[in-house]
Protein backbone atom coordinates (compact mmCIF):
# COMPACT_ATOMS: atom_id res chain seq x y z
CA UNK A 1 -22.02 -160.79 -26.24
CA UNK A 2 -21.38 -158.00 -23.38
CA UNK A 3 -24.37 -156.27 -22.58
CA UNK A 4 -26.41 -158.50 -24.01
CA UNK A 5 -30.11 -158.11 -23.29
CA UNK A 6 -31.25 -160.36 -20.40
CA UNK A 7 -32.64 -163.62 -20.99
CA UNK A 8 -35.52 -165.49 -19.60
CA UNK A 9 -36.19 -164.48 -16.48
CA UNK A 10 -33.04 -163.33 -15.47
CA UNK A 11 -33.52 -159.77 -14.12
CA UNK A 12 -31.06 -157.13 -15.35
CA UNK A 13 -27.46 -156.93 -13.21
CA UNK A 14 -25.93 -153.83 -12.83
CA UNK A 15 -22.98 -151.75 -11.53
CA UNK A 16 -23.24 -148.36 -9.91
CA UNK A 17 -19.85 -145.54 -10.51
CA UNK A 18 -19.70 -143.43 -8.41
CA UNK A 19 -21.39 -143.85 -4.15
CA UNK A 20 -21.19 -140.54 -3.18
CA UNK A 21 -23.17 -137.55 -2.64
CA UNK A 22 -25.84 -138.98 -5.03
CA UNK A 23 -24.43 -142.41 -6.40
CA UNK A 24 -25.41 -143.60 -2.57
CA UNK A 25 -29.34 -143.17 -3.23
CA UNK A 26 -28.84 -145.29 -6.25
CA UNK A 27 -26.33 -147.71 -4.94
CA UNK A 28 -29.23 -148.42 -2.51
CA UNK A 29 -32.33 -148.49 -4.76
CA UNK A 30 -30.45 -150.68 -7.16
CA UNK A 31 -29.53 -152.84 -3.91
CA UNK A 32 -33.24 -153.23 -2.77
CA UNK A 33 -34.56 -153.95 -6.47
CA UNK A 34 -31.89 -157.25 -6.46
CA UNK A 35 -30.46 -155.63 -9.78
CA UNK A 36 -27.02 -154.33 -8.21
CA UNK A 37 -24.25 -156.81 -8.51
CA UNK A 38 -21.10 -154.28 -8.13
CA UNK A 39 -20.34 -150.58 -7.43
CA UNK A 40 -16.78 -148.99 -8.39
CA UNK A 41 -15.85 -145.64 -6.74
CA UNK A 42 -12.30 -144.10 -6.66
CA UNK A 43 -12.67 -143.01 -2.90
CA UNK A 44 -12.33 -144.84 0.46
CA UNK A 45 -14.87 -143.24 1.90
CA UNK A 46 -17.32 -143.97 -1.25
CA UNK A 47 -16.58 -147.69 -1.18
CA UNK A 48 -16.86 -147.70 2.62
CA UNK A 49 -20.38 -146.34 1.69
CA UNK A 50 -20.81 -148.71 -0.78
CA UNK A 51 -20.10 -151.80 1.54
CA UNK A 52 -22.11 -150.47 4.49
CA UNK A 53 -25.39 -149.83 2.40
CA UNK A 54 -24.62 -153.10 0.17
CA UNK A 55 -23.63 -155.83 1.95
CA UNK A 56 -21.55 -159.22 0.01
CA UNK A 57 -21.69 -157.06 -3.28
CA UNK A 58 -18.63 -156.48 -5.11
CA UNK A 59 -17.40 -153.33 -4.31
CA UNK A 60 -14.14 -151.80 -6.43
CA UNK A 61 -11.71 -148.92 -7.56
CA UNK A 62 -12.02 -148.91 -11.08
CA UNK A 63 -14.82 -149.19 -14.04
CA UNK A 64 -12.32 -150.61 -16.02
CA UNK A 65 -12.23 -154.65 -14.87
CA UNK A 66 -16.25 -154.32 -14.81
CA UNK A 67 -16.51 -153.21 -18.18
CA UNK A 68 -15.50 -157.02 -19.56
CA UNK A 69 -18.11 -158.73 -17.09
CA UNK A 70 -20.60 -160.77 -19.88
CA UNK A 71 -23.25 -161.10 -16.64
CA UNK A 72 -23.53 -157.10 -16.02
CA UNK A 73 -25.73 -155.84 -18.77
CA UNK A 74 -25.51 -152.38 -17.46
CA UNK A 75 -23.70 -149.49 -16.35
CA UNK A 76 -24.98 -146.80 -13.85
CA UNK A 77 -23.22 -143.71 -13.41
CA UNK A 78 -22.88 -140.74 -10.38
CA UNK A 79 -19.80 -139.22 -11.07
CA UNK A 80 -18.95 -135.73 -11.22
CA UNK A 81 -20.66 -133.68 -14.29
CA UNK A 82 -17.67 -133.51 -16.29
CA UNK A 83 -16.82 -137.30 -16.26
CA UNK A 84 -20.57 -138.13 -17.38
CA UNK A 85 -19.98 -137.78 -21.39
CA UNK A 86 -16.51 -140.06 -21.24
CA UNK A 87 -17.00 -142.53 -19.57
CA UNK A 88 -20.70 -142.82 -20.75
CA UNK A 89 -18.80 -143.45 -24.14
CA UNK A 90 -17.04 -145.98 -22.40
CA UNK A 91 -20.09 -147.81 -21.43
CA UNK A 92 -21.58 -147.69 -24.43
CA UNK A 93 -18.79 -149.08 -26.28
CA UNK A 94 -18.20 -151.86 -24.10
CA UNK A 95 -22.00 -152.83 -25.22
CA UNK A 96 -23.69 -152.38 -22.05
CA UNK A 97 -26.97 -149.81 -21.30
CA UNK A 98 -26.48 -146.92 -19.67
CA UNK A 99 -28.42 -144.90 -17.24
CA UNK A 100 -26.35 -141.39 -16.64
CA UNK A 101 -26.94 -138.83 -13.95
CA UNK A 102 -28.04 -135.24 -15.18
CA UNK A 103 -27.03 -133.07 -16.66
CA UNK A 104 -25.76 -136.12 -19.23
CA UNK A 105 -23.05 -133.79 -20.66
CA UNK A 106 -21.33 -130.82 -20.41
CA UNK A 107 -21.59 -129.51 -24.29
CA UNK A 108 -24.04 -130.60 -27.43
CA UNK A 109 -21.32 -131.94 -28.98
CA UNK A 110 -20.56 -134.47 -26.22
CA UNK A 111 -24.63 -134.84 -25.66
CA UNK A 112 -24.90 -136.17 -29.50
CA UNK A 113 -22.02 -138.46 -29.22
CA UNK A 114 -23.74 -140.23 -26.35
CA UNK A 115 -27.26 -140.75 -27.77
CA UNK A 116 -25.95 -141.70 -31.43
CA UNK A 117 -23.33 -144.07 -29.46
CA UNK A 118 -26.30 -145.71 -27.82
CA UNK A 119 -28.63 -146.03 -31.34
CA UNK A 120 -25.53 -147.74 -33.43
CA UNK A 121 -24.87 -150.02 -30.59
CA UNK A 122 -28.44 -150.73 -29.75
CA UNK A 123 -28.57 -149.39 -26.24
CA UNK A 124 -30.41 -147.96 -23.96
CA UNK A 125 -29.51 -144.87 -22.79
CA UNK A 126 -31.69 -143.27 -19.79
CA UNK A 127 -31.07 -139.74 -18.28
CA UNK A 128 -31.55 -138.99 -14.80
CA UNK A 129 -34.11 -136.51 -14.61
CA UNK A 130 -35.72 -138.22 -11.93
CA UNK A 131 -38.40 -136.12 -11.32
CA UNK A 132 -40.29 -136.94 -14.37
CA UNK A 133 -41.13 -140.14 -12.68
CA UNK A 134 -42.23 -138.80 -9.75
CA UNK A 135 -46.38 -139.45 -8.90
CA UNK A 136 -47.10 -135.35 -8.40
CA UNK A 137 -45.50 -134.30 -12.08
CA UNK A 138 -47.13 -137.68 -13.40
CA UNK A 139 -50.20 -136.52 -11.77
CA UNK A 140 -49.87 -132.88 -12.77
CA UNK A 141 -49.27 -133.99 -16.80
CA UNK A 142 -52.42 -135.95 -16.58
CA UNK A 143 -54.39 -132.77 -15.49
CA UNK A 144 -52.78 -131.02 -18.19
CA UNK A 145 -53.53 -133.46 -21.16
CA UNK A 146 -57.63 -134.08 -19.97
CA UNK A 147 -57.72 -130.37 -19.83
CA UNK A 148 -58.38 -129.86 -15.83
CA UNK A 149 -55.85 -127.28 -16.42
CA UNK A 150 -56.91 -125.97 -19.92
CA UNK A 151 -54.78 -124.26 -21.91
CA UNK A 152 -51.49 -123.99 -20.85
CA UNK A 153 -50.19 -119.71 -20.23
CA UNK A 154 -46.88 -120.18 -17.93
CA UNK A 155 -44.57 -122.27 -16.20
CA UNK A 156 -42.47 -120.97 -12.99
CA UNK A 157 -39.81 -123.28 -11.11
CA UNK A 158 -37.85 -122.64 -8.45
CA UNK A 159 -35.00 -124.38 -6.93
CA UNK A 160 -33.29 -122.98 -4.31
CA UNK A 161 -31.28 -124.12 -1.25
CA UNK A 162 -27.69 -123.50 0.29
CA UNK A 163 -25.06 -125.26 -0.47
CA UNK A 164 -23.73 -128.48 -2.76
CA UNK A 165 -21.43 -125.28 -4.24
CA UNK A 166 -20.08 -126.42 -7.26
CA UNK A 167 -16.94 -126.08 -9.45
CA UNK A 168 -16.77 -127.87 -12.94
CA UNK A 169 -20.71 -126.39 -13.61
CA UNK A 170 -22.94 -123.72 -12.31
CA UNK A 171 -26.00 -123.80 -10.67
CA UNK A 172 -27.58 -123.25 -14.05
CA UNK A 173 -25.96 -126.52 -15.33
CA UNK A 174 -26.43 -128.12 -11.54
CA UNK A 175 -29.76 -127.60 -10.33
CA UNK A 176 -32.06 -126.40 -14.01
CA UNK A 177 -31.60 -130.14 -15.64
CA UNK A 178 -34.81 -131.38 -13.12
CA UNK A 179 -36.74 -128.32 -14.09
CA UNK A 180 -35.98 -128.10 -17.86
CA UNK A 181 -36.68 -131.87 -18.12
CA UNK A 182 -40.45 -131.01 -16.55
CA UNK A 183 -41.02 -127.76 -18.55
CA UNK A 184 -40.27 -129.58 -22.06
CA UNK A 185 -42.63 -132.50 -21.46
CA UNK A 186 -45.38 -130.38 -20.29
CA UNK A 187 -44.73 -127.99 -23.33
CA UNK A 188 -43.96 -130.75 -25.67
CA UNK A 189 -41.62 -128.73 -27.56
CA UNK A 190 -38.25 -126.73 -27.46
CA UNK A 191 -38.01 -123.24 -27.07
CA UNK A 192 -37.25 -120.69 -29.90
CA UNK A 193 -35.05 -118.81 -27.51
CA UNK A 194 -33.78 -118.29 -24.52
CA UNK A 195 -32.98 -115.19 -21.95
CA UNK A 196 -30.33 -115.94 -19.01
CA UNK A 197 -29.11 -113.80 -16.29
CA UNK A 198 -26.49 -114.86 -13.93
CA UNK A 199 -24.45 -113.68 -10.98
CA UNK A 200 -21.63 -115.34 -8.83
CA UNK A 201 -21.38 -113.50 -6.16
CA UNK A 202 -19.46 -116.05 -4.26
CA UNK A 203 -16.28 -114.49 -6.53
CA UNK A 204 -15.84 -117.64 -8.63
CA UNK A 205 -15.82 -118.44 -12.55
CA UNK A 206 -19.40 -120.16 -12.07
CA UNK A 207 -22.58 -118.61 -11.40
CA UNK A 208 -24.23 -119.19 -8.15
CA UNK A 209 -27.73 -117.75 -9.33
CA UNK A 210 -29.66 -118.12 -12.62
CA UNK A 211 -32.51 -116.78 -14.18
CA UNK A 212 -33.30 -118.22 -17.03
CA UNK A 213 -36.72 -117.25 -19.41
CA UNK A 214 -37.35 -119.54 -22.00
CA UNK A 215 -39.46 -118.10 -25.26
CA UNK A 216 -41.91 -120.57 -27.00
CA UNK A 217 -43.51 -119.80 -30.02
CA UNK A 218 -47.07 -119.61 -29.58
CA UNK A 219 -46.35 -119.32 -25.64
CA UNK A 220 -46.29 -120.50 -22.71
CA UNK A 221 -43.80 -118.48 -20.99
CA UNK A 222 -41.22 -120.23 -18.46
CA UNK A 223 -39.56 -118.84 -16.04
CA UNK A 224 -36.53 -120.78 -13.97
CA UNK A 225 -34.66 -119.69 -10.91
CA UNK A 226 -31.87 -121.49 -9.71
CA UNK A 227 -29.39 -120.65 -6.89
CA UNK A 228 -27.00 -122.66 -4.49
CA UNK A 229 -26.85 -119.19 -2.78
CA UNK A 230 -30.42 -119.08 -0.79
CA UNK A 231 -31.14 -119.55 2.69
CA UNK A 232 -34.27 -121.31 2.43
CA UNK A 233 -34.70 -124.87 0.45
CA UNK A 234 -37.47 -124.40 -2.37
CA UNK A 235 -38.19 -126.73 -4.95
CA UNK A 236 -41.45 -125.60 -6.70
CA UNK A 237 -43.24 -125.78 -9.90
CA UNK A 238 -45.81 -123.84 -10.86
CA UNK A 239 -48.23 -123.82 -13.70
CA UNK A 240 -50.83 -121.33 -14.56
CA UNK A 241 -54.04 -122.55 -17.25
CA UNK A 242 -56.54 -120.96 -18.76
CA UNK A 243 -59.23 -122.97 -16.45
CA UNK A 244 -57.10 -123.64 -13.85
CA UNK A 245 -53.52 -123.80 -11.96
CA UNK A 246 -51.17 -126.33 -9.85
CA UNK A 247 -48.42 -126.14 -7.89
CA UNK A 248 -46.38 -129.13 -7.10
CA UNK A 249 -43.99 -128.70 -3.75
CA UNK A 250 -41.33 -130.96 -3.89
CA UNK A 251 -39.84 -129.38 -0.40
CA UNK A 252 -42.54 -130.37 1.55
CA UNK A 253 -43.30 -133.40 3.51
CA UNK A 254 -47.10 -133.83 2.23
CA UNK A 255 -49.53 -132.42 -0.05
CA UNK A 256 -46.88 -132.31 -2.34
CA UNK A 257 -49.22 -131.17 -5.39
CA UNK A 258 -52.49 -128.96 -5.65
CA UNK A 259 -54.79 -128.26 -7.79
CA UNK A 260 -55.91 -124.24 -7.52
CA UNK A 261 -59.44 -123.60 -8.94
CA UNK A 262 -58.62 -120.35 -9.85
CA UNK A 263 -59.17 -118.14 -13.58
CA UNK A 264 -59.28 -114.68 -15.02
CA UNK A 265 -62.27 -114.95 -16.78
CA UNK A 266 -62.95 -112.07 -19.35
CA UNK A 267 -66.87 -110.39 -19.79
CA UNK A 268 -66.70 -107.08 -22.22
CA UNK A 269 -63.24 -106.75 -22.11
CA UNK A 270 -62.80 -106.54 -18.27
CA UNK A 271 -61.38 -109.06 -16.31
CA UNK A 272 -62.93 -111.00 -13.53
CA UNK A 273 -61.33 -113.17 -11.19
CA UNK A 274 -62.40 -116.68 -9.91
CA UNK A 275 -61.34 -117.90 -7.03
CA UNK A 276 -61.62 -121.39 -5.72
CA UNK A 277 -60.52 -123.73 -2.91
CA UNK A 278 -57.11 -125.54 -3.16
CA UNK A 279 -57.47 -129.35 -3.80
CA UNK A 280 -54.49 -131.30 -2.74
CA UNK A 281 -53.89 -134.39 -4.86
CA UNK A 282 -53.69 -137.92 -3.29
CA UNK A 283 -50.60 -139.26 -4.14
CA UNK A 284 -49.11 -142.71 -4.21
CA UNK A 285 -46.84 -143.13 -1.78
CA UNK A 286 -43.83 -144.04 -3.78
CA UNK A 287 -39.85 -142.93 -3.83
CA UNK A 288 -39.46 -141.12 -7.03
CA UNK A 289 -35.99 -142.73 -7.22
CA UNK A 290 -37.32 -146.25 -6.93
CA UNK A 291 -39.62 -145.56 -9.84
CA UNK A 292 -36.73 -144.24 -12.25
CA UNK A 293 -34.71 -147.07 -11.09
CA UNK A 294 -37.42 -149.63 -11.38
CA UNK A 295 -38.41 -147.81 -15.09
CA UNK A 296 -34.38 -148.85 -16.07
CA UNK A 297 -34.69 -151.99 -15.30
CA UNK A 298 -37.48 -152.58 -17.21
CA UNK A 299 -36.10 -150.52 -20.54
CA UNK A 300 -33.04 -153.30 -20.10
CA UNK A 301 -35.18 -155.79 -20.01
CA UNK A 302 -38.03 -155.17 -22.66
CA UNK A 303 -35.38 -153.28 -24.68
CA UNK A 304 -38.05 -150.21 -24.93
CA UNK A 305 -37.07 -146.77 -24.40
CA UNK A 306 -37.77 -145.45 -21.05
CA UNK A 307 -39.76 -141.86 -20.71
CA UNK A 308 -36.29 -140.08 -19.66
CA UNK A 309 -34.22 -140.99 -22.93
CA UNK A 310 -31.08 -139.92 -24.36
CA UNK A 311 -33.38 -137.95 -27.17
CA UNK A 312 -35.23 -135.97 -24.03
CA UNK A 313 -31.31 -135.75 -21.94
CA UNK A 314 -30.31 -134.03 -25.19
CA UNK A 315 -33.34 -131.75 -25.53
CA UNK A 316 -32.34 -130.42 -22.39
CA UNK A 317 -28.61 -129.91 -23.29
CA UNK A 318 -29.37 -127.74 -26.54
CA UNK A 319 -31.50 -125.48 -23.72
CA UNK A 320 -28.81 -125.34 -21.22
CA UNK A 321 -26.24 -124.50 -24.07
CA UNK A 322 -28.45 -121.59 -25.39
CA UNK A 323 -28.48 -120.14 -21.33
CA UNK A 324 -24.77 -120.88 -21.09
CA UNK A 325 -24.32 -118.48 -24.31
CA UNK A 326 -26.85 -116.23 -23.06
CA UNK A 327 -24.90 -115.70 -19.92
CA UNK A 328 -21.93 -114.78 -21.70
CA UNK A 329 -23.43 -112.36 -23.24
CA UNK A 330 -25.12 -110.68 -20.71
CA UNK A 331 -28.65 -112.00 -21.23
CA UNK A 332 -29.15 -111.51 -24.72
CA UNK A 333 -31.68 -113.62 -26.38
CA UNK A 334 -30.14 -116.46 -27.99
CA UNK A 335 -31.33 -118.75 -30.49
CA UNK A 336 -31.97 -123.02 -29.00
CA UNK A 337 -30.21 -125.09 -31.55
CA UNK A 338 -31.79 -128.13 -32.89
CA UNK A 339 -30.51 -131.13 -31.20
């Protein structure tokens, strides 16, 4: 049967769509885990890329003629945002697994066909939100759950840089995917609401800034800034505990996550701060990339569901459609819809 789970010890074989801004990163991951046995790619210049980084594989046009090979048990896709949803339908039908890139759709409606494509055909279906496999986020959820942190008040990201200006989606829809994905496994649950602010003041239909608060019953609060407009490259979570906070720096070369022993600690209703020292964590020295590709391959293969699932890709597409409706209307509060 196509996309039939591997056998034996056969490891996984896969095909990459799409080798170009992004799809080369995972053309080459794929490549150095032995798992890639074609890419397709409708440009020259992507399948050029595609032969130089992955030499003797099978490099082609089309995902079409690939989609009928009974040795390739899975489909990898870096296409543009709007192509995600069909031709992850595509995949799915043609009985192979399917890892997509974020955001995995475009609209709820096309986010549900996906996942409940992937549970009637037995699939997996992985989302790439990449940075929930990387070692500073799993480091910082482990300070989180043994209560290093204590209890959790508020979530900041940023992510910020110039350029990668985008037309089918906005840099709410381009860049907030990574950040939601972090903020709703910390949390463990969806927002009640949402609050989004936008501006384009490049003059196009698509927003080139976003600010985005997301409400959570109970708390914490989360706030999310996200702009292709900036002239400095930030990519930084923060999170603020009762006991303690972290920050984890994706931007920088090292030292990458802290922990900040630092409190407001409360003595007849006045409020005293505690300072401490920043700890840096020591971190393993691994490609965040490799380990999302690596955790694929291994969902293929044991037919378990890997951390970044279709459920958790959809999660974050009933947030981002609650900000896209926000921004319409000016940034009302607006209500998250069940997924």
């Amino acid at each position: 049967m196509n996309g039939a789970a591997p056998t034996g010890h056969r490891p996984p074989r896969l095909a990459v769509v799409g080798c170009g801004y992004w799809g080369k990163n995972l053309v080459r991951n794929f490549h150095a885990l032995g798992a890639l046995a074609a890419v397709a790619d409708g440009t020259e210049a992507g399948r050029a890329t595609a032969a130089q980084l992955a030499p003797g594989i099978e490099v082609v046009d089309d995902l079409a003629p690939l989609l009928g090979r009974p040795e390739l048990d899975a489909v990898v896709i870096a296409t543009p945002a709007a192509t995600h949803a069909p031709l992850g339908l595509r995949v799915l039908a043609a009985g192979k697994d399917l890892l997509v890139e974020k955001p995995m759709a475009l609209t709820l409606a096309e986010g549900r066909a996906l996942v409940a494509a992937a549970a009637a055909g037995g699939r997996i279906l992985q989302v790439g939100h990449l940075l929930e496999y990387h070692p500073a986020f799993l480091t910082l959820r482990d300070w989180l759950a043994t209560g290093r942190l204590g209890r959790l008040l508020r979530v900041h990201s940023h992510r910020l840089g110039f350029g990668q200006v985008r037309t089918e989606e906005d840099a709410l829809w381009s860049l907030a995917p990574h950040d939601l994905s972090l903020v709703l496994r910390l949390t463990g649950k969806l927002p009640e609401a949402v609050s989004c602010h936008g501006s384009n003041s490049l003059g196009t239909p698509r927003a080139d800034t976003a600010v985005t608060i997301l409400h959570f019953a109970g708390g914490p609060d989360a706030h999310l800034l996200s702009s292709w407009l900036h002239p400095v490259k930030e990519q930084k979570l923060v999170v603020t505990g009762d006991r303690g906070m972290a920050v984890f720096d994706d931007a920088v070369p090292e030292h990458k996550l802290a922990f900040f022993d630092q409190h407001v600690a409360w003595t007849d209703g006045r409020p005293h701060l505690h300072r401490g020292a920043a700890q840096p964590a020591e971190l393993a020295p691994a490609e965040p990339l490799r380990l999302q590709c690596a955790a694929f391959l291994e969902a293929v293969a044991s037919r378990r569901p890997p951390l970044a699932d279709g459920v958790s890709g959809l999660r974050v597409i009933a947030v981002l459609e609650a900000c896209r409706r926000s921004l319409e209307l000016g940034g009302q509060h607006v209500a998250v819809e069940a997924p």
